[in-house]
Each structure stands twice: as structure tokens, then as C-alpha cells.
Protein backbone atom coordinates (compact mmCIF):
# COMPACT_ATOMS: atom_id res chain seq x y z
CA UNK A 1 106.47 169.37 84.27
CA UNK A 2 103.97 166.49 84.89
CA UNK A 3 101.68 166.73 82.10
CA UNK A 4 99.08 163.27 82.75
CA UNK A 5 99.86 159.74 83.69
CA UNK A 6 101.75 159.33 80.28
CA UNK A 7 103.53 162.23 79.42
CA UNK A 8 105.56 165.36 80.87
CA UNK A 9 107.33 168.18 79.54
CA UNK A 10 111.43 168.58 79.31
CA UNK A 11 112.95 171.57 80.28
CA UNK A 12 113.62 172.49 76.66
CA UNK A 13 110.39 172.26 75.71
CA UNK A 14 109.80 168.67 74.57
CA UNK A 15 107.02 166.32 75.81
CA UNK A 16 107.92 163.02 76.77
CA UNK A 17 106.72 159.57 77.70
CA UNK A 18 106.97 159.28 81.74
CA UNK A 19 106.97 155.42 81.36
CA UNK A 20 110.02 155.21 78.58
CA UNK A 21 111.31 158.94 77.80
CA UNK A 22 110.03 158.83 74.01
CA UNK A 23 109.56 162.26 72.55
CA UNK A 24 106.15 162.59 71.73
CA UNK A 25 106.27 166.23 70.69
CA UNK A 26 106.65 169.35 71.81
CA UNK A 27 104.69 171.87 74.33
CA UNK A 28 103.15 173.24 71.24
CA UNK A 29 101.94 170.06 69.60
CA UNK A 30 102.25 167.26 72.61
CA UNK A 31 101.41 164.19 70.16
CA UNK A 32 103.06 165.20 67.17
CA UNK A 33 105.31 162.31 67.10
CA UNK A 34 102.86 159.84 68.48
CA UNK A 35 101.74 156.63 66.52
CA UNK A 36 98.19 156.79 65.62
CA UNK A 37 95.67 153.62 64.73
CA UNK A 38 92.86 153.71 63.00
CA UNK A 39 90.35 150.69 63.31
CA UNK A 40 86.77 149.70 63.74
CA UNK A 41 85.11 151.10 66.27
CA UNK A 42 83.60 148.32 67.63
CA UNK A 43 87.25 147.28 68.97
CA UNK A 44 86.81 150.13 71.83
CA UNK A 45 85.33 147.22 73.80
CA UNK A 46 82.05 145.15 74.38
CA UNK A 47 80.27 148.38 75.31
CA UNK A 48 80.46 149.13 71.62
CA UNK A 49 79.35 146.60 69.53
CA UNK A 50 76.30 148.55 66.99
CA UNK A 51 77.50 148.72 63.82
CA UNK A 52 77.86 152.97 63.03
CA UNK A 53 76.28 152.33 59.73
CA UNK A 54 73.23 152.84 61.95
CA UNK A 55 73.43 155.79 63.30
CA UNK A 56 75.02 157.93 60.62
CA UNK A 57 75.94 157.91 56.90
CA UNK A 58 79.41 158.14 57.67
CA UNK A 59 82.13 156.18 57.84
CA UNK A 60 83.21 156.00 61.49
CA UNK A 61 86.38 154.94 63.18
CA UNK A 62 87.94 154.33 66.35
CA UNK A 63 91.42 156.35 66.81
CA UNK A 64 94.07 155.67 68.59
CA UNK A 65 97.01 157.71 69.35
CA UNK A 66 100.31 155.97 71.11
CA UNK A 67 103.32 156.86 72.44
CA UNK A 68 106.13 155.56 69.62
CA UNK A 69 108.66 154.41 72.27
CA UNK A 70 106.61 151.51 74.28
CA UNK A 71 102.94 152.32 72.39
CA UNK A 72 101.40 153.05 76.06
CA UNK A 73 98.16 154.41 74.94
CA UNK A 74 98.02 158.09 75.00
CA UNK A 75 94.46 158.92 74.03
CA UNK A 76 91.38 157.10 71.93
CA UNK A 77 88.48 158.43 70.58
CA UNK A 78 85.28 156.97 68.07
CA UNK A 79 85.16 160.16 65.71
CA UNK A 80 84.35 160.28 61.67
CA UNK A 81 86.72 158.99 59.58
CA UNK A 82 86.63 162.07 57.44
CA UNK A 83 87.31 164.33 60.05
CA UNK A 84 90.92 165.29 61.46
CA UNK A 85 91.22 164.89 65.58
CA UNK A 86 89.01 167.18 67.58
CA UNK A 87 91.13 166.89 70.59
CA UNK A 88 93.96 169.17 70.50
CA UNK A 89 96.05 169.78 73.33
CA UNK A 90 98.81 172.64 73.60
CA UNK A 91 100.80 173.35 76.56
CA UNK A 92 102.43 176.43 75.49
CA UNK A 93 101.89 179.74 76.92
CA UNK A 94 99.75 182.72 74.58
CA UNK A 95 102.22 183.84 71.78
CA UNK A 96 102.96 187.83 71.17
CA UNK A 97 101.15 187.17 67.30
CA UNK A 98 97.96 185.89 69.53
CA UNK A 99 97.50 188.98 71.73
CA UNK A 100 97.79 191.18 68.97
């Protein structure tokens, strides 16, 4: 099943990298097994270059999340450091427990 650019999903229910076949999870969790960096934000690029200090009176961070086969960026995102990943993805159909 062709997922994105980066990653599908394996008959048994795996999720892999389309450019190396790394597992980077499952349908359930697709980056579970992904390698994640955390880093200045400012290292997104030259579009960001204010320091967040500015802005907010929390730390801020730039994360990134990789695949852990060839580290072909998966996904990236300037979120607070306190904070867990907003961006959740599951590919797995509606459980019997969740239509109760």
C-alpha cells in the first residue's frame, strides 16, 4: 500500500521505507521505529533565522523524524520542546473497542 513518497505498508501490517525497506513501524504507529532529532530551530533553513526566545517563553525546537535504515527524512516540524509530537498518523482501520 503506497503510503507517501517515503513509506508504504507490508502486507502484514508493517510500514516500510520505499527507498531502503526499513521498518519504520506499523499501520498503527507508522514512525514508531523512526530516528528522531531534536535541534535548534533556526536549522529548518534561512527562512528561520529569529531567535524563539522572542516570540514565546518557551523553549522551542525543531524535530526531526527519519527513517533508521538510510535517515531519508520522514517528517519535520518547529513545535515546543515540552510538548510530545502533534502529528500523529495511523493507518489502521476503526477498532471494535472504538465503535463501542
Amino acid at each position: 500500500m503506497h503510503i507517501d513518497d517515503n513509506l508504504e505498508g507490508g502486507g502484514d501490517g508493517t510500514v516500510m521505507c520505499r527507498h531502503c525497506g526499513a521498518v519504520t513501524g506499523t499501520l498503527g504507529d507508522p514512525l514508531r521505529d523512526a530516528r528522531v532529532r531534536e535541534s535548534d530551530p533556526r536549522e529548518a533553513g534561512p527562512s528561520v533565522h529569529a531567535d524563539a526566545g522572542n516570540f514565546t517563553d518557551r523553549p522551542v525546537l525543531l524535530r526531526q523524524t527519519f527513517c533508521p535504515g538510510c535517515l531519508v527524512m520522514l517528517q519535520a516540524e518547529i513545535v515546543p520542546g515540552d510538548e510530545p509530537s502533534w502529528r500523529t498518523r495511523s493507518l489502521a482501520g476503526p477498532t471494535a473497542e472504538a465503535g463501542q
